[in-house]
C-alpha atoms as a PDB file:
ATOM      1  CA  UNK A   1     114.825  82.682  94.371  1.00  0.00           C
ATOM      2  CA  UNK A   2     117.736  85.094  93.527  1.00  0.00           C
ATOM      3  CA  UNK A   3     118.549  87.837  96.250  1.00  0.00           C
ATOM      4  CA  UNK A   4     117.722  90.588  93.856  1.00  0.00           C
ATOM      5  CA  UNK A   5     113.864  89.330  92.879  1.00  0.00           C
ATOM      6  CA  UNK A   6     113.275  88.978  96.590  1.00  0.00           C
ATOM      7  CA  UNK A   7     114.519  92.367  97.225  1.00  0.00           C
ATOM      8  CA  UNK A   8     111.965  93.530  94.342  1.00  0.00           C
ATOM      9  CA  UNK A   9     109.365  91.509  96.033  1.00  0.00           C
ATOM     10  CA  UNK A  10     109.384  93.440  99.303  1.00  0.00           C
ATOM     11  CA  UNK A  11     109.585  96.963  97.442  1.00  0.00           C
ATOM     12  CA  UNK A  12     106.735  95.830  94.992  1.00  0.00           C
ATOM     13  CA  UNK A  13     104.287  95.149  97.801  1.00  0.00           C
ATOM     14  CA  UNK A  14     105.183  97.349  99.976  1.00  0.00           C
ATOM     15  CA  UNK A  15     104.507  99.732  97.634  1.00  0.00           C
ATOM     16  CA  UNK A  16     101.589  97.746  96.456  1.00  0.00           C
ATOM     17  CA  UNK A  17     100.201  97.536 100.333  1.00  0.00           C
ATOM     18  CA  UNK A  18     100.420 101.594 100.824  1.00  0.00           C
ATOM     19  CA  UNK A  19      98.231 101.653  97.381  1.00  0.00           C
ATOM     20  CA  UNK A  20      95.913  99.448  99.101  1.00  0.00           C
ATOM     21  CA  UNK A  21      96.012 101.156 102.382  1.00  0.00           C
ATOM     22  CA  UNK A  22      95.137 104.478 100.568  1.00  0.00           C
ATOM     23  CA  UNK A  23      92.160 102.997  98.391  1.00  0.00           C
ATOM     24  CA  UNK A  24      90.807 101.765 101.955  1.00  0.00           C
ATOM     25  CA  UNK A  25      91.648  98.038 101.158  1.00  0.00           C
ATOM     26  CA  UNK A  26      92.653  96.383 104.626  1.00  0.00           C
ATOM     27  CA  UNK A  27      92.377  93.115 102.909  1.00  0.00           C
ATOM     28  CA  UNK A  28      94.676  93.712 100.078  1.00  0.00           C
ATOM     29  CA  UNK A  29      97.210  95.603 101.935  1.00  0.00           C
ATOM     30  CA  UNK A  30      97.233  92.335 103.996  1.00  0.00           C
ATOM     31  CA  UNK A  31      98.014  90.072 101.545  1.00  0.00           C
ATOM     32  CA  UNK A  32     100.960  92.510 100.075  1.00  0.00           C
ATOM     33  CA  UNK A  33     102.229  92.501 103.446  1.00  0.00           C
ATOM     34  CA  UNK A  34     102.035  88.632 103.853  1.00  0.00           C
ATOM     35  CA  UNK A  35     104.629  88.820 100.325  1.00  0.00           C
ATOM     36  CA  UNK A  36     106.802  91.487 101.461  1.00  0.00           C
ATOM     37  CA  UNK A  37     107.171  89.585 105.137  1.00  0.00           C
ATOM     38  CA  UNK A  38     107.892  86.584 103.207  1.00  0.00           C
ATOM     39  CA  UNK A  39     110.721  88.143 100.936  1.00  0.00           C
ATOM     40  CA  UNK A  40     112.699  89.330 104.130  1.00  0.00           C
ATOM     41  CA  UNK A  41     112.067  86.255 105.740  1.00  0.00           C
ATOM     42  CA  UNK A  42     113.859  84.577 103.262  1.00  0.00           C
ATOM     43  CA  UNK A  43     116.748  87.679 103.005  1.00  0.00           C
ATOM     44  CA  UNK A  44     116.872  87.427 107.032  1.00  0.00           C
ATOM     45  CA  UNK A  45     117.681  83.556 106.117  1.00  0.00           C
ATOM     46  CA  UNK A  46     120.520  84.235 104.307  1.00  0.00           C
ATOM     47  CA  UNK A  47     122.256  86.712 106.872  1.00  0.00           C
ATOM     48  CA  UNK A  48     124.183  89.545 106.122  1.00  0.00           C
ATOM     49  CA  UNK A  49     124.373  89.011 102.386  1.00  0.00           C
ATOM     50  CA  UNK A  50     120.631  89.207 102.843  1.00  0.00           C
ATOM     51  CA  UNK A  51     120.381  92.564 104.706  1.00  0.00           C
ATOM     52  CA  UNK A  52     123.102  93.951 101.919  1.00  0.00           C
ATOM     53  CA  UNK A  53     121.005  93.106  98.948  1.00  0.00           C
ATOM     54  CA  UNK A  54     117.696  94.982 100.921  1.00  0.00           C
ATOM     55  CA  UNK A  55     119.296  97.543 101.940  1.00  0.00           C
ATOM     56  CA  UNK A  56     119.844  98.592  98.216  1.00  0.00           C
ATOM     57  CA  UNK A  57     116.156  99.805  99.237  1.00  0.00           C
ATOM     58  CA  UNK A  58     117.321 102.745 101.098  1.00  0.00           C
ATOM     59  CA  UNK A  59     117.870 104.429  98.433  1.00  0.00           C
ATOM     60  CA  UNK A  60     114.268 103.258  96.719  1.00  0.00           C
ATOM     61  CA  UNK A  61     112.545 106.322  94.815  1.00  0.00           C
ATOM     62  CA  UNK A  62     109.357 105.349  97.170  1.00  0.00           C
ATOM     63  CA  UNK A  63     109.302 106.833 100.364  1.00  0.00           C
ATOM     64  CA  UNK A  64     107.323 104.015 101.794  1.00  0.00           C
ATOM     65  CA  UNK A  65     109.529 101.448 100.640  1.00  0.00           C
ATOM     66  CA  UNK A  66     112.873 103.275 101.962  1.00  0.00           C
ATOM     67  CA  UNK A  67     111.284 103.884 105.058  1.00  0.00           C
ATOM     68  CA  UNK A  68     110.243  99.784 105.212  1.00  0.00           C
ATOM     69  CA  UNK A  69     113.444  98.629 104.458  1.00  0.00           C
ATOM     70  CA  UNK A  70     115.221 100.818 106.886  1.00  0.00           C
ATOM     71  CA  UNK A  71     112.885  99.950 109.684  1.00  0.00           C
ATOM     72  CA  UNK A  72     114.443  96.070 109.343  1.00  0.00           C
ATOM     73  CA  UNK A  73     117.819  97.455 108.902  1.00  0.00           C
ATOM     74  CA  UNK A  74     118.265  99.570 111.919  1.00  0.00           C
ATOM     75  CA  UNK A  75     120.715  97.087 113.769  1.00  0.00           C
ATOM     76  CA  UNK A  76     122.425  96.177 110.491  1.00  0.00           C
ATOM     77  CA  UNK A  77     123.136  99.595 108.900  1.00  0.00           C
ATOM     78  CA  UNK A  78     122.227 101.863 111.928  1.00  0.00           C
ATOM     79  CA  UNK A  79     123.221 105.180 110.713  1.00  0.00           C
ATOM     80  CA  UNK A  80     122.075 104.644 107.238  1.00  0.00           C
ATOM     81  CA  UNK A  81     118.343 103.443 108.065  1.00  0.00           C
ATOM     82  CA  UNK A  82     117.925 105.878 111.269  1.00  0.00           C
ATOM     83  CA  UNK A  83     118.290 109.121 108.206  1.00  0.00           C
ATOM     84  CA  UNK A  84     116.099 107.963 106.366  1.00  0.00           C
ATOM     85  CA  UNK A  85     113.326 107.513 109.320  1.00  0.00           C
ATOM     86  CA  UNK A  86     114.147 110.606 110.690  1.00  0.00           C
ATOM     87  CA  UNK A  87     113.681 111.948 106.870  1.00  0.00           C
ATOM     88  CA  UNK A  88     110.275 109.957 106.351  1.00  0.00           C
ATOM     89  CA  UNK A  89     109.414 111.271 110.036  1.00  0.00           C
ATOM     90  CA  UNK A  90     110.118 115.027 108.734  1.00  0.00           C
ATOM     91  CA  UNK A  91     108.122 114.818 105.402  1.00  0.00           C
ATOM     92  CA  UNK A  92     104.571 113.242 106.884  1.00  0.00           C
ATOM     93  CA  UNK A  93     102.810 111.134 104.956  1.00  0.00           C
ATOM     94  CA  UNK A  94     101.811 107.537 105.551  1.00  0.00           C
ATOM     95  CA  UNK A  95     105.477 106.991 106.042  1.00  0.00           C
ATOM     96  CA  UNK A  96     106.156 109.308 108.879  1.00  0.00           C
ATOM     97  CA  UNK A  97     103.701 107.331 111.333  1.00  0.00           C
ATOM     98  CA  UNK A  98     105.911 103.850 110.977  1.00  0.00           C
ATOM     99  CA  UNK A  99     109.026 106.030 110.748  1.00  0.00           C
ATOM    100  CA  UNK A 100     108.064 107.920 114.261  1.00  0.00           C
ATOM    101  CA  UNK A 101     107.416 104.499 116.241  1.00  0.00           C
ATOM    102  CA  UNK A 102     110.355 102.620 114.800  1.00  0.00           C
ATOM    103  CA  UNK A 103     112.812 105.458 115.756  1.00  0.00           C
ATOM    104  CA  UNK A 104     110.511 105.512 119.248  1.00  0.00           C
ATOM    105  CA  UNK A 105     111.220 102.016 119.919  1.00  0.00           C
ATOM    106  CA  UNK A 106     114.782 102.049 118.672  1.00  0.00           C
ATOM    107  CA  UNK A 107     115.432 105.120 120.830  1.00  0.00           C
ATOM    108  CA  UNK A 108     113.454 103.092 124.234  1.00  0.00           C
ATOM    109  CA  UNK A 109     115.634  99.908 123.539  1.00  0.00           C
ATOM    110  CA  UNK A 110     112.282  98.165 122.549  1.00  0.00           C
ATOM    111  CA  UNK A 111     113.181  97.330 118.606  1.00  0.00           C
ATOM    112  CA  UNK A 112     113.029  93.786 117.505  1.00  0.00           C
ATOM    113  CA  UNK A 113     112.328  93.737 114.445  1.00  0.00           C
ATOM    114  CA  UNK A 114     115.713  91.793 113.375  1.00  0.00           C
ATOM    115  CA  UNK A 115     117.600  90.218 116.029  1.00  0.00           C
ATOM    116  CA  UNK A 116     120.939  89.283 116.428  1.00  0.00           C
END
């Protein structure tokens, strides 16, 4: 699969999994995040080309899905992804909770979501 569909992958469900989340649906917003997992999984894969292409999604009209992306990118594009947590943190939302604990963990030395 090409860089760019996997990168619309993980915004579609991500996107799709906060629907999901909102309508109650723990069991749909599972399975969206099973496919968006997946799609970084197989960015991670291809190193930094792979972070590049996702982190196209910090710039993502969705809150949720700039706030997602940056949360993996936070080692890769540090500056970059930590603004737009700290903006998702600022504006509440569904977004704000993730955006609060990622910069919490980052800030404790605790982040792992994409190790060296």
């Amino acid at each position: 699969m090409e860089m760019e569909e996997l990168v619309e992958q993980f915004a579609r469900n991500v996107a799709a999994q906060t629907e999901a989340l909102r309508q109650g649906n723990a069991r749909t917003g599972n399975k969206h995040a099973r496919q968006y997992t997946a799609a970084l999984q197989e960015l991670r894969a291809r190193g930094n080309a792979g972070r590049d292409a996702l982190a196209v999604l910090l710039k993502h009209p969705r809150m949720d899905v700039r706030t997602m992306a940056a949360a993996f990118l936070l080692r890769y594009r540090t500056a970059e992804a930590r603004a737009v947590l700290e903006e998702a943190a600022k504006e509440g939302g569904v977004a704000a909770i993730g955006a609060v604990m990622t910069l919490k963990r980052w800030d404790d030395g605790t982040w792992a979501l994409d190790p060296e």
